[in-house]
PDB file of N, CA and C in Angstrom:
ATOM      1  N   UNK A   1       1.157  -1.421   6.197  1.00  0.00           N
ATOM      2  CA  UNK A   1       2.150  -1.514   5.152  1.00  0.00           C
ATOM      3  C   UNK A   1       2.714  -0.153   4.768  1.00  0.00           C
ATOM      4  N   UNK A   2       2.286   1.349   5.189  1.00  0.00           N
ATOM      5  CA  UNK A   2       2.168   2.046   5.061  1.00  0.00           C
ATOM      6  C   UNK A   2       4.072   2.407   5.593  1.00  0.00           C
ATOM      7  N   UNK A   3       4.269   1.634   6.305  1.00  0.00           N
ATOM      8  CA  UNK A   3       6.051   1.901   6.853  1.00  0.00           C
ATOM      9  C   UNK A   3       6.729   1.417   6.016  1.00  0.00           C
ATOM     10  N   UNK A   4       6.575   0.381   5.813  1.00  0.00           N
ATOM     11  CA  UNK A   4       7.583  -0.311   4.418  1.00  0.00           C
ATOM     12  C   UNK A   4       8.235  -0.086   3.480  1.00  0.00           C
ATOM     13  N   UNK A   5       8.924   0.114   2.785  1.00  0.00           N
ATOM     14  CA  UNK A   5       9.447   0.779   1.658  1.00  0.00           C
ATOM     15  C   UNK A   5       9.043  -0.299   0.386  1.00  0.00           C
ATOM     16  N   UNK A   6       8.511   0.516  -0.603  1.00  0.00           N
ATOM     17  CA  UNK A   6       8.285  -0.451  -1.813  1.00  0.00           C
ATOM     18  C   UNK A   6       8.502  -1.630  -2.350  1.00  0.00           C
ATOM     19  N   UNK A   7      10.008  -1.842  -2.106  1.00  0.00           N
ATOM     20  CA  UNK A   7      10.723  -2.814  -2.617  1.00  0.00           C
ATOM     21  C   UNK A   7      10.101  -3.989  -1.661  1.00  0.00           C
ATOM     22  N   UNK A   8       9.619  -3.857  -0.371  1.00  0.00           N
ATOM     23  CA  UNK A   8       9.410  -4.837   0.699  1.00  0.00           C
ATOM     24  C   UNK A   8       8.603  -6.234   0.308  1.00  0.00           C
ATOM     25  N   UNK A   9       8.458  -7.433   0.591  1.00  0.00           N
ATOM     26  CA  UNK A   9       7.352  -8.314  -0.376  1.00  0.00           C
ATOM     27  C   UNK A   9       6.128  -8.593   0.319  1.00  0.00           C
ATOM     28  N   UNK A  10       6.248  -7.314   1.876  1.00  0.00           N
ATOM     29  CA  UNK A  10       4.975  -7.298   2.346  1.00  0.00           C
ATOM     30  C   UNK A  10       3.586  -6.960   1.254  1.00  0.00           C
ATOM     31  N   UNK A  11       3.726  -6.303   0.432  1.00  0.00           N
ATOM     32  CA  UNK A  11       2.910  -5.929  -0.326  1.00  0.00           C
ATOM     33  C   UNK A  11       2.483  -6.580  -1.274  1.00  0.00           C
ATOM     34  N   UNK A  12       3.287  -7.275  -1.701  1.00  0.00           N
ATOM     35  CA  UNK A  12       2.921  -7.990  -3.272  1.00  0.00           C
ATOM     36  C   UNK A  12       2.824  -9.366  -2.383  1.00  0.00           C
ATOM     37  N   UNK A  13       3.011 -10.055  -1.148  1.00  0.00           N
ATOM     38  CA  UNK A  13       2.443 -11.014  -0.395  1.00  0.00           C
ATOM     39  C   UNK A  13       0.918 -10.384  -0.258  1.00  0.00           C
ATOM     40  N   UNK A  14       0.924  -9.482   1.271  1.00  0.00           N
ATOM     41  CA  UNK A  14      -0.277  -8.848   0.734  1.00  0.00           C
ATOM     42  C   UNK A  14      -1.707  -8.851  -0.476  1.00  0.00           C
ATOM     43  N   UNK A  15      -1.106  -8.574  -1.264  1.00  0.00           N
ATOM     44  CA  UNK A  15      -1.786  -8.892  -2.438  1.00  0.00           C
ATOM     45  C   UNK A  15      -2.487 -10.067  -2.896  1.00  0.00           C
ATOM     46  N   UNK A  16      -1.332 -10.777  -2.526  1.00  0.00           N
ATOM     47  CA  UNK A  16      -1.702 -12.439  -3.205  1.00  0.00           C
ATOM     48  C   UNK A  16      -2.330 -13.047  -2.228  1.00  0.00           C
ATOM     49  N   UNK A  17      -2.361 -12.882  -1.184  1.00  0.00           N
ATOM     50  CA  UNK A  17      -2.907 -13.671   0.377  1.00  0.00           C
ATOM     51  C   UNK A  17      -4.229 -12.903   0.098  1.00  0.00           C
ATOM     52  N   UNK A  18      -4.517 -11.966   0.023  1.00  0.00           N
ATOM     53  CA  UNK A  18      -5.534 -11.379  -0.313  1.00  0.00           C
ATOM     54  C   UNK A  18      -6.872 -11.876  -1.494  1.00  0.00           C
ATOM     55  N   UNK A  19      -6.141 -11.919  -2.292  1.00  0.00           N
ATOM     56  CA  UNK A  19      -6.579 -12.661  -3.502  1.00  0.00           C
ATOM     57  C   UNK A  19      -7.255 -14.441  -3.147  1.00  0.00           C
ATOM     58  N   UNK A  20      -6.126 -15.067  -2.781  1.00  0.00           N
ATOM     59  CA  UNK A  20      -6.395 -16.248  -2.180  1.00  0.00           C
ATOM     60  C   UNK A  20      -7.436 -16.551  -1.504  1.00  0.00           C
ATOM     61  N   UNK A  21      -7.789 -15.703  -0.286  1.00  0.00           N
ATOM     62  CA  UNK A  21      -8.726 -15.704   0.258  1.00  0.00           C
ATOM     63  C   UNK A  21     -10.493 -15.524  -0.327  1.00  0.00           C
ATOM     64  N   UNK A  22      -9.924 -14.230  -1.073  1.00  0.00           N
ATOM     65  CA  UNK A  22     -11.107 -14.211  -2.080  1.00  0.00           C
ATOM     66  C   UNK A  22     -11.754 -14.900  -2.820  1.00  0.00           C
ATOM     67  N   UNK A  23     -10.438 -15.648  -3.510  1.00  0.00           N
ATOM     68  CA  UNK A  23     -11.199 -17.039  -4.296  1.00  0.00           C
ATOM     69  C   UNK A  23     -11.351 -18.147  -3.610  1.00  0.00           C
ATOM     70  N   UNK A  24     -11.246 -18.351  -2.301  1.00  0.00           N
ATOM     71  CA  UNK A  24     -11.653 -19.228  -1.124  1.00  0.00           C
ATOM     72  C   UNK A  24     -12.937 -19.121  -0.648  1.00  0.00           C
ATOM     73  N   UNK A  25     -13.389 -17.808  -0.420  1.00  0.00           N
ATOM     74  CA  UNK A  25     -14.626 -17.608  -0.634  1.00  0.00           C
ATOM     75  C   UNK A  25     -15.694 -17.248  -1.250  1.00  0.00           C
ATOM     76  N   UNK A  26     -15.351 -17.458  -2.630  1.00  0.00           N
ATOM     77  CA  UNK A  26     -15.940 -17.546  -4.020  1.00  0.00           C
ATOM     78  C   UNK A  26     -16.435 -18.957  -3.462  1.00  0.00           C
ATOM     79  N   UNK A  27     -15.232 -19.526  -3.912  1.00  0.00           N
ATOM     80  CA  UNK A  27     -15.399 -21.203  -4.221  1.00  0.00           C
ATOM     81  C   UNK A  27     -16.357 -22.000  -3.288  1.00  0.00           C
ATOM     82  N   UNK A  28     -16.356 -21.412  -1.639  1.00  0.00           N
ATOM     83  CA  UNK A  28     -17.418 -22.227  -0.864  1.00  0.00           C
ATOM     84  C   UNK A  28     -18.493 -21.571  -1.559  1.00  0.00           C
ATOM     85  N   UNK A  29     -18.739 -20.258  -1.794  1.00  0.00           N
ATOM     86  CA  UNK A  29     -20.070 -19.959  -2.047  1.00  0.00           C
ATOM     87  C   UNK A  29     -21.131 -20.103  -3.375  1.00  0.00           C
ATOM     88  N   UNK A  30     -20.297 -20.894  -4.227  1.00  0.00           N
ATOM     89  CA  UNK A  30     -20.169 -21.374  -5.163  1.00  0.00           C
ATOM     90  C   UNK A  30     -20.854 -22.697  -4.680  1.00  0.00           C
ATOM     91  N   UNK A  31     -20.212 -23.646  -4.012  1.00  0.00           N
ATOM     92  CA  UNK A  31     -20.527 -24.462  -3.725  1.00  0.00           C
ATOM     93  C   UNK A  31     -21.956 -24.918  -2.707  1.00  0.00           C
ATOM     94  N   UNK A  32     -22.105 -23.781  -2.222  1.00  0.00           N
ATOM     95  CA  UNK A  32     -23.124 -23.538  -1.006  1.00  0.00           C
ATOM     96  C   UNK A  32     -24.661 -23.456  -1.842  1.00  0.00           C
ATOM     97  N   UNK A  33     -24.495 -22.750  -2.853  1.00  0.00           N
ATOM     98  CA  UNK A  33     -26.042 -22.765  -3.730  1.00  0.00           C
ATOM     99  C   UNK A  33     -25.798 -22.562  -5.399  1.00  0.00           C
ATOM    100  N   UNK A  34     -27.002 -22.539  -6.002  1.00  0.00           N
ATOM    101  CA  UNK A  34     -27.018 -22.377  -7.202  1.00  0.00           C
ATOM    102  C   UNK A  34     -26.942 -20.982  -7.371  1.00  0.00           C
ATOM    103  N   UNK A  35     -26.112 -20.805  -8.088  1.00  0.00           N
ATOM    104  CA  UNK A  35     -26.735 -19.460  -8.524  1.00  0.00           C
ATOM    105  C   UNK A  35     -27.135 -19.117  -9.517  1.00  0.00           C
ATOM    106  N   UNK A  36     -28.002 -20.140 -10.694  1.00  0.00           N
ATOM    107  CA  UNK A  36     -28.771 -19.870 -11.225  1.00  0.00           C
ATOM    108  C   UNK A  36     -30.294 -19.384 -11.001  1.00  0.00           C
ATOM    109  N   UNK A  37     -30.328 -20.059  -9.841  1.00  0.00           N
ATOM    110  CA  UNK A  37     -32.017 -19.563  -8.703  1.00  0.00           C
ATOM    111  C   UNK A  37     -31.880 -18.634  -7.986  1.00  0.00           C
ATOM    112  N   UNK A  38     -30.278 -18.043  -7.432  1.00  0.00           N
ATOM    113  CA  UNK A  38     -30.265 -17.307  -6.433  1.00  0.00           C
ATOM    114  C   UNK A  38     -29.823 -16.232  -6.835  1.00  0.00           C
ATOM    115  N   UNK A  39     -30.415 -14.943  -7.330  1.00  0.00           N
ATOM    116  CA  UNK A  39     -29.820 -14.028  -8.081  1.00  0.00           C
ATOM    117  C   UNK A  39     -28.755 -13.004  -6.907  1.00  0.00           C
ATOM    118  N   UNK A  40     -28.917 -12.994  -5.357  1.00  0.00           N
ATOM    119  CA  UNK A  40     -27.864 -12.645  -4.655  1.00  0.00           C
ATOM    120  C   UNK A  40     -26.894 -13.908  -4.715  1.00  0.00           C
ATOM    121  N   UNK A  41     -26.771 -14.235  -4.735  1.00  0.00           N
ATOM    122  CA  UNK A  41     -25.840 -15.479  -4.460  1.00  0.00           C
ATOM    123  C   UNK A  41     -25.106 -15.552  -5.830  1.00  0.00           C
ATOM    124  N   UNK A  42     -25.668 -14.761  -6.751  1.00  0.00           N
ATOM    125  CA  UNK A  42     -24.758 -14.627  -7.879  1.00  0.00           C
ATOM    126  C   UNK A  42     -24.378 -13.098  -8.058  1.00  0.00           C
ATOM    127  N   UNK A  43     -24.806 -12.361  -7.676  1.00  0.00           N
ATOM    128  CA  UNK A  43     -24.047 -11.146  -7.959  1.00  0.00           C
ATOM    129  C   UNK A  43     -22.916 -11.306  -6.937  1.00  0.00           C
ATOM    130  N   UNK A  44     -22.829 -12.020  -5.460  1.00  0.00           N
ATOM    131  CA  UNK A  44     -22.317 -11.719  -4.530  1.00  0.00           C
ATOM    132  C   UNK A  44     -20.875 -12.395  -5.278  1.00  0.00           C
ATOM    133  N   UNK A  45     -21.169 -13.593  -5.856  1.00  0.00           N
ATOM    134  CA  UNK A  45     -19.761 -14.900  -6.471  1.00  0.00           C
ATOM    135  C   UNK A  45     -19.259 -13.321  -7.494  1.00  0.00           C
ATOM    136  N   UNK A  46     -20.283 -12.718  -8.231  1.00  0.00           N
ATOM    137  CA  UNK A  46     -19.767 -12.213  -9.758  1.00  0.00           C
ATOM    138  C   UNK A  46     -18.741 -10.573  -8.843  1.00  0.00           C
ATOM    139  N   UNK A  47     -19.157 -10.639  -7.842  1.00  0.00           N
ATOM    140  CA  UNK A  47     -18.350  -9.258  -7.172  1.00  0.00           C
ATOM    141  C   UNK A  47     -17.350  -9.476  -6.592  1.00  0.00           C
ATOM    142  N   UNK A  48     -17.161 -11.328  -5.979  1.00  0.00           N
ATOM    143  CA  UNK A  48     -16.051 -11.504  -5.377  1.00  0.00           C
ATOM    144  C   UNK A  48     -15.088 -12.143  -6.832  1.00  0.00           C
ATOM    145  N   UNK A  49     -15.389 -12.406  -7.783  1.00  0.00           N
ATOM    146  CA  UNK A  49     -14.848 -12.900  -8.933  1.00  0.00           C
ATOM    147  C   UNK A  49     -13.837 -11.412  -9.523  1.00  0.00           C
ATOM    148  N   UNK A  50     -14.921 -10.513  -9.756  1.00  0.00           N
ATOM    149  CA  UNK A  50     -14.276  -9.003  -9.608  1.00  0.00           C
ATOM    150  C   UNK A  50     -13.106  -8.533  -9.201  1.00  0.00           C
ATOM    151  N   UNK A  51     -13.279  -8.932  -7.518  1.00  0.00           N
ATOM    152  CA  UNK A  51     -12.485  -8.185  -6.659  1.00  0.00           C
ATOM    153  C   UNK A  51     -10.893  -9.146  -6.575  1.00  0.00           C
ATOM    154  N   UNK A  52     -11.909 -10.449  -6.907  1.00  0.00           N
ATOM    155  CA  UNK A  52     -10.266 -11.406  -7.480  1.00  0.00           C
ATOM    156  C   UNK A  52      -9.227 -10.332  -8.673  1.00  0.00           C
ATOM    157  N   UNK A  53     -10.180 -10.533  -9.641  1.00  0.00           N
ATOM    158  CA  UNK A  53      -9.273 -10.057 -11.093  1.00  0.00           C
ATOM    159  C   UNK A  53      -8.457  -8.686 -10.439  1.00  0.00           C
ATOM    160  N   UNK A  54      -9.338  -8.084  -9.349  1.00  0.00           N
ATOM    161  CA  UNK A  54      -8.532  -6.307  -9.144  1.00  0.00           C
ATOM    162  C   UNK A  54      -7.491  -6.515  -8.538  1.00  0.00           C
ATOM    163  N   UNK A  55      -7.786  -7.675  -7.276  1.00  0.00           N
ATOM    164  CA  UNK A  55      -6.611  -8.095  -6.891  1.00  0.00           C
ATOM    165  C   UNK A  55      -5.307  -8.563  -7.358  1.00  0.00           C
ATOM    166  N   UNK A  56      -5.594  -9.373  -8.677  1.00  0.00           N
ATOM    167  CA  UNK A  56      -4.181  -9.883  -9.274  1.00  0.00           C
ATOM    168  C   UNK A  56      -4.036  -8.848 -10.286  1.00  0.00           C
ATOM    169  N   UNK A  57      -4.547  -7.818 -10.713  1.00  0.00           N
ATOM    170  CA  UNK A  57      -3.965  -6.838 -11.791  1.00  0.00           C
ATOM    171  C   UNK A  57      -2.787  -6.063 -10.510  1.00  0.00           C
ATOM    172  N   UNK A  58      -3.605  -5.683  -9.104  1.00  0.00           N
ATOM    173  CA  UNK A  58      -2.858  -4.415  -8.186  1.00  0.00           C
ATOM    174  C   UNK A  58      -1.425  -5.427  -7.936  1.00  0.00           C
ATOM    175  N   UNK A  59      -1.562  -7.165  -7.629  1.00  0.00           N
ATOM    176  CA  UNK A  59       0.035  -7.517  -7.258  1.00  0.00           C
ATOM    177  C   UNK A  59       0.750  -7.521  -8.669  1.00  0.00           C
ATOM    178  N   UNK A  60       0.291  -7.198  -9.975  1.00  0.00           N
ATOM    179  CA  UNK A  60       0.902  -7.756 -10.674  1.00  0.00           C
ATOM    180  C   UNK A  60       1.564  -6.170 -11.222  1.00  0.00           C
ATOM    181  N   UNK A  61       1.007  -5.126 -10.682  1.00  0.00           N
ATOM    182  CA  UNK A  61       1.592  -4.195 -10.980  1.00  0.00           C
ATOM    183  C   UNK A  61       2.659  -4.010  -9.743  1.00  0.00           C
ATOM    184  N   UNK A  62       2.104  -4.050  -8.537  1.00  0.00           N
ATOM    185  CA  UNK A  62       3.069  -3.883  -7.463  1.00  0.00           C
ATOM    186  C   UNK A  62       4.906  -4.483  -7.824  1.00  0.00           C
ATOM    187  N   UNK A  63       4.354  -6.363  -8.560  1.00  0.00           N
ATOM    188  CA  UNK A  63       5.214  -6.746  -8.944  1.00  0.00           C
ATOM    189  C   UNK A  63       6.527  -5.834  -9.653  1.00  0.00           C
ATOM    190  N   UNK A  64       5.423  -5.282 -11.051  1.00  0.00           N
ATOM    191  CA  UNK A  64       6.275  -4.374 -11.691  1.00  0.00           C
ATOM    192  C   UNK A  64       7.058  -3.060 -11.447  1.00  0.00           C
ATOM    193  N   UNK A  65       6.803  -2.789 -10.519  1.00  0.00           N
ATOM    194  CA  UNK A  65       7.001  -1.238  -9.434  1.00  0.00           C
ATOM    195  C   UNK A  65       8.318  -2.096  -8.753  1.00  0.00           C
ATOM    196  N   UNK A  66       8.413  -3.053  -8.108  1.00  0.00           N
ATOM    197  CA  UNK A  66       9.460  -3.628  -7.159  1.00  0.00           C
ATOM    198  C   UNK A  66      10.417  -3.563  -8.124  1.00  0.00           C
ATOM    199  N   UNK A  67      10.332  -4.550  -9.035  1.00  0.00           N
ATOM    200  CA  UNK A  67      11.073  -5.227 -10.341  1.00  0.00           C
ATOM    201  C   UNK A  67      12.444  -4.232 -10.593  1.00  0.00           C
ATOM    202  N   UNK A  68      11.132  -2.870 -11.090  1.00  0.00           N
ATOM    203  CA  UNK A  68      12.062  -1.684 -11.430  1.00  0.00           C
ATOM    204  C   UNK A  68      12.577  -0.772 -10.575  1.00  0.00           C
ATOM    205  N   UNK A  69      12.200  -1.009  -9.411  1.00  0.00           N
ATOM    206  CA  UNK A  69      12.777  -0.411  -8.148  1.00  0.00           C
ATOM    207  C   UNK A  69      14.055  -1.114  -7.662  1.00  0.00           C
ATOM    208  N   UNK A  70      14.098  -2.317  -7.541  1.00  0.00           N
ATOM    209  CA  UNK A  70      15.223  -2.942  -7.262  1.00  0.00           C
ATOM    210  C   UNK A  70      16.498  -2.836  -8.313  1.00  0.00           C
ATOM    211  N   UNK A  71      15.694  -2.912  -9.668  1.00  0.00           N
ATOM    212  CA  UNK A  71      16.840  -2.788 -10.533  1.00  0.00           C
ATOM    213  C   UNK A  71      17.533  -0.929 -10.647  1.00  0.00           C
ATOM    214  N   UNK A  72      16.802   0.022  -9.974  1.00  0.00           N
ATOM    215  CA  UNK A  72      17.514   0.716  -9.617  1.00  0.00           C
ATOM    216  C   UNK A  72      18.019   0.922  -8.384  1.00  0.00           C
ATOM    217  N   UNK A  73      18.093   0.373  -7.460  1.00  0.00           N
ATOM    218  CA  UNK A  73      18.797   0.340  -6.308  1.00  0.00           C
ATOM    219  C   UNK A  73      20.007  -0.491  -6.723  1.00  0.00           C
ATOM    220  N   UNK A  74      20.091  -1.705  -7.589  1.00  0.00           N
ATOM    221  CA  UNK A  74      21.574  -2.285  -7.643  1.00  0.00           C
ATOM    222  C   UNK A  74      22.263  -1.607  -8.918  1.00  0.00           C
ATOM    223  N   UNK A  75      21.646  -0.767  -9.773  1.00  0.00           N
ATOM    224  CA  UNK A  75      22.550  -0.007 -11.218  1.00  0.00           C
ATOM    225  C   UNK A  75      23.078   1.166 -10.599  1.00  0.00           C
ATOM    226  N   UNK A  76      22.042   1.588  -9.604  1.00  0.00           N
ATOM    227  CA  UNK A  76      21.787   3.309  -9.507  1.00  0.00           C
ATOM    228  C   UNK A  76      20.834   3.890 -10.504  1.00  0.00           C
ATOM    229  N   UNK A  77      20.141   4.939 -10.236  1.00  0.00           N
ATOM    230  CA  UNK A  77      19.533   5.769 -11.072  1.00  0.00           C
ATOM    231  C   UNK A  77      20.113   6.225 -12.320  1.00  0.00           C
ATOM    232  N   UNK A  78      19.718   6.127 -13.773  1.00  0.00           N
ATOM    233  CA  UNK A  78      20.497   6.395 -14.611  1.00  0.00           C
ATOM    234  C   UNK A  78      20.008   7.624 -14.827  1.00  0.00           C
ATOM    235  N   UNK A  79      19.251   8.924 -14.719  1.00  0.00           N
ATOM    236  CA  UNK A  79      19.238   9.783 -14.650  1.00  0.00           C
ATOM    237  C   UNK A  79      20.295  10.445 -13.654  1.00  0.00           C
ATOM    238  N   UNK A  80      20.419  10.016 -12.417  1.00  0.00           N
ATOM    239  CA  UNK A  80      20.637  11.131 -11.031  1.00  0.00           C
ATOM    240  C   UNK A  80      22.263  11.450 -11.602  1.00  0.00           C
ATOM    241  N   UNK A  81      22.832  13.059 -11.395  1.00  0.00           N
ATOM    242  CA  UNK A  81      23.541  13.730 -11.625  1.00  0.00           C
ATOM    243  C   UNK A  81      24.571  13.046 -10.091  1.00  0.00           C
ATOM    244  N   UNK A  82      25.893  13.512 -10.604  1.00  0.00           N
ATOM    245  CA  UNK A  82      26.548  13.683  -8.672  1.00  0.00           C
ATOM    246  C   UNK A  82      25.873  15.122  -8.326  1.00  0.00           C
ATOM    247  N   UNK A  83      26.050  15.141  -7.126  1.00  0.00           N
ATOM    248  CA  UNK A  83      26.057  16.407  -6.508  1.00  0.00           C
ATOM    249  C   UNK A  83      27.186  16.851  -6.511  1.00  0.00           C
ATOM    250  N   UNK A  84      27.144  18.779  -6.372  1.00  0.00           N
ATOM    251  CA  UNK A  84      28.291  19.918  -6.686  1.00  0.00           C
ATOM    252  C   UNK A  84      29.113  19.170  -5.761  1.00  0.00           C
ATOM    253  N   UNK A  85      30.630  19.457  -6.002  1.00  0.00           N
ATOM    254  CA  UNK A  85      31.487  19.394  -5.000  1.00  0.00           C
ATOM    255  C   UNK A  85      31.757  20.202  -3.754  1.00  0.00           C
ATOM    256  N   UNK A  86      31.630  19.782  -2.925  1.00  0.00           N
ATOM    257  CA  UNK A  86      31.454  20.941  -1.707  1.00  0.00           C
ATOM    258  C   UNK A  86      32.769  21.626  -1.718  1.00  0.00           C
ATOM    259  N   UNK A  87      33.392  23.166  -1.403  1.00  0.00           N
ATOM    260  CA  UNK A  87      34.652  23.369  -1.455  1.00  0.00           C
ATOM    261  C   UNK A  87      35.376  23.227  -0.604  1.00  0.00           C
ATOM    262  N   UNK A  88      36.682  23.180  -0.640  1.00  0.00           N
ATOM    263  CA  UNK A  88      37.696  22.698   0.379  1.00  0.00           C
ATOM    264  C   UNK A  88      38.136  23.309   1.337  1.00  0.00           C
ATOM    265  N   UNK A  89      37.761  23.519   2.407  1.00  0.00           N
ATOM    266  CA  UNK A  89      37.750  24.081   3.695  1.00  0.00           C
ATOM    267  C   UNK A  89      39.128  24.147   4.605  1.00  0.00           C
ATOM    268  N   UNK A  90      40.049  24.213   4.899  1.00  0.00           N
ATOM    269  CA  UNK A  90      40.798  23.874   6.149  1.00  0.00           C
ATOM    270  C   UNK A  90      40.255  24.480   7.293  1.00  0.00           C
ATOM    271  N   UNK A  91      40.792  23.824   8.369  1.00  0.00           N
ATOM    272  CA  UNK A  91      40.148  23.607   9.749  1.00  0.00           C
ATOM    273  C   UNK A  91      40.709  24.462  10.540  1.00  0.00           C
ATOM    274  N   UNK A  92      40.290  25.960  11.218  1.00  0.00           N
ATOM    275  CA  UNK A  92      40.723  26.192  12.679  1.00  0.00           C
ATOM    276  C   UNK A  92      41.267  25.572  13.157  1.00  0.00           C
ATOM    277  N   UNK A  93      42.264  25.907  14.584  1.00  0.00           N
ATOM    278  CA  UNK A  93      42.286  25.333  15.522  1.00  0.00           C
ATOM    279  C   UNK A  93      42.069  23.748  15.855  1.00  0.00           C
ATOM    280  N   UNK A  94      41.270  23.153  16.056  1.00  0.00           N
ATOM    281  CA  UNK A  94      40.984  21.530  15.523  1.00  0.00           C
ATOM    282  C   UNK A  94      40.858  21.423  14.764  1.00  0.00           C
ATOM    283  N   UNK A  95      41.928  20.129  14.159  1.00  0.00           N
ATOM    284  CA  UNK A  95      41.547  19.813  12.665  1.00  0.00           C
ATOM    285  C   UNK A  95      40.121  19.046  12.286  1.00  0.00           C
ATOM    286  N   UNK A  96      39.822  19.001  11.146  1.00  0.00           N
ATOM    287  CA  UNK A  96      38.927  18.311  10.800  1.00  0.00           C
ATOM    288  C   UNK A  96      38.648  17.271   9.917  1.00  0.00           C
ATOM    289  N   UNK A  97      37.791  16.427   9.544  1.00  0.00           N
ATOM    290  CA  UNK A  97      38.556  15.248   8.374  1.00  0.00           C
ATOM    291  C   UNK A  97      37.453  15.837   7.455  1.00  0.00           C
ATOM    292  N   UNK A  98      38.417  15.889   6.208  1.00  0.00           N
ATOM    293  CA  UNK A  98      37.550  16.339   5.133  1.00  0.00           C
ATOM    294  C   UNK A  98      37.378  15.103   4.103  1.00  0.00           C
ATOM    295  N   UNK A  99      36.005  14.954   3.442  1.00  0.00           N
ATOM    296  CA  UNK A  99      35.872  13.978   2.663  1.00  0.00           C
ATOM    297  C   UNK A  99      35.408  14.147   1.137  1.00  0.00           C
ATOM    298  N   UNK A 100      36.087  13.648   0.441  1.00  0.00           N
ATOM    299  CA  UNK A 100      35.188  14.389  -1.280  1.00  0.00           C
ATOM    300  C   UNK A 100      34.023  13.419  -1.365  1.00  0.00           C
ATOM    301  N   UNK A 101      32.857  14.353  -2.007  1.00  0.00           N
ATOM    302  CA  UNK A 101      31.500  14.138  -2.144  1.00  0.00           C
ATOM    303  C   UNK A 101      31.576  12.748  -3.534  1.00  0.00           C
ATOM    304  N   UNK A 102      31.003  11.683  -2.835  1.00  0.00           N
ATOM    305  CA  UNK A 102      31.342  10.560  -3.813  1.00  0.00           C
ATOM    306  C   UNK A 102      29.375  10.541  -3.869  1.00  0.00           C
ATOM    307  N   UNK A 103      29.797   9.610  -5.192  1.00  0.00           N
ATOM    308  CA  UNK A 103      27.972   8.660  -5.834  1.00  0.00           C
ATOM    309  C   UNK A 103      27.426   8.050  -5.233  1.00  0.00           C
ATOM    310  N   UNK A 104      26.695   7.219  -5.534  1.00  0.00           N
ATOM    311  CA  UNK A 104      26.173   6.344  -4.737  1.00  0.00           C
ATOM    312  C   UNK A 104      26.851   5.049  -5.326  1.00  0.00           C
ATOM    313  N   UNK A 105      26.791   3.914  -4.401  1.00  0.00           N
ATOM    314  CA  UNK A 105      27.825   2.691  -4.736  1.00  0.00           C
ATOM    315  C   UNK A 105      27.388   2.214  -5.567  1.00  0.00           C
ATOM    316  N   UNK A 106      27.730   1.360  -7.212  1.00  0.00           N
ATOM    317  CA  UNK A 106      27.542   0.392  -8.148  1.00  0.00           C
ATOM    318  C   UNK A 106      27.740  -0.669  -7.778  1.00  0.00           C
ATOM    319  N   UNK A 107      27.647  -1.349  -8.744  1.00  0.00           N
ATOM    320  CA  UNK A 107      27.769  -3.088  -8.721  1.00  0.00           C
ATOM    321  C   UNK A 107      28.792  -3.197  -9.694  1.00  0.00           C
TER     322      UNK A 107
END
């Protein structure tokens, strides 16, 4: 996931497929013994119960990271300045096409 760019929903899928699984194998192992008699068999449920909750706090922040990432990719950054205007050059010998330094596109 490491190529992806933030906004991608590999990650916050990721996350949740992740999660899923976890409480998939809670739930058989849950089902497999007591764990009132089996004191591994209960730390093992109380660590995968854990690693559930870490899991849905990390998509639910990821969530929030996209959210506000996307909503600056379609406003634009309300901080970012334009950049200087580059100065106006004419061309030697071959001409050249000159272009003025524009923003980035709005909505």
């Amino acid at each position: 996931m490491l190529d992806h760019p933030v906004v991608a929903t590999v990650h916050l899928d990721g996350l949740t497929e992740g999660r899923a699984l976890v409480a998939e194998a809670r739930a058989v192992l849950e089902a497999v013994g007591d764990t009132s008699r089996l004191a591994t068999l209960a730390d093992v449920v109380s660590r995968l119960r854990s690693a559930e909750t870490t899991l849905l706090r990390g998509a639910e922040a990821v969530a929030q990271v996209q959210l506000a990432r996307r909503d600056e990719l379609s406003r634009g950054s309300l901080d970012s300045a334009l950049p200087p205007a580059r100065p106006f050059r004419a061309s030697f010998g071959v001409q050249n096409l000159h272009a003025v330094a524009r923003g980035p596109m709005r909505a």
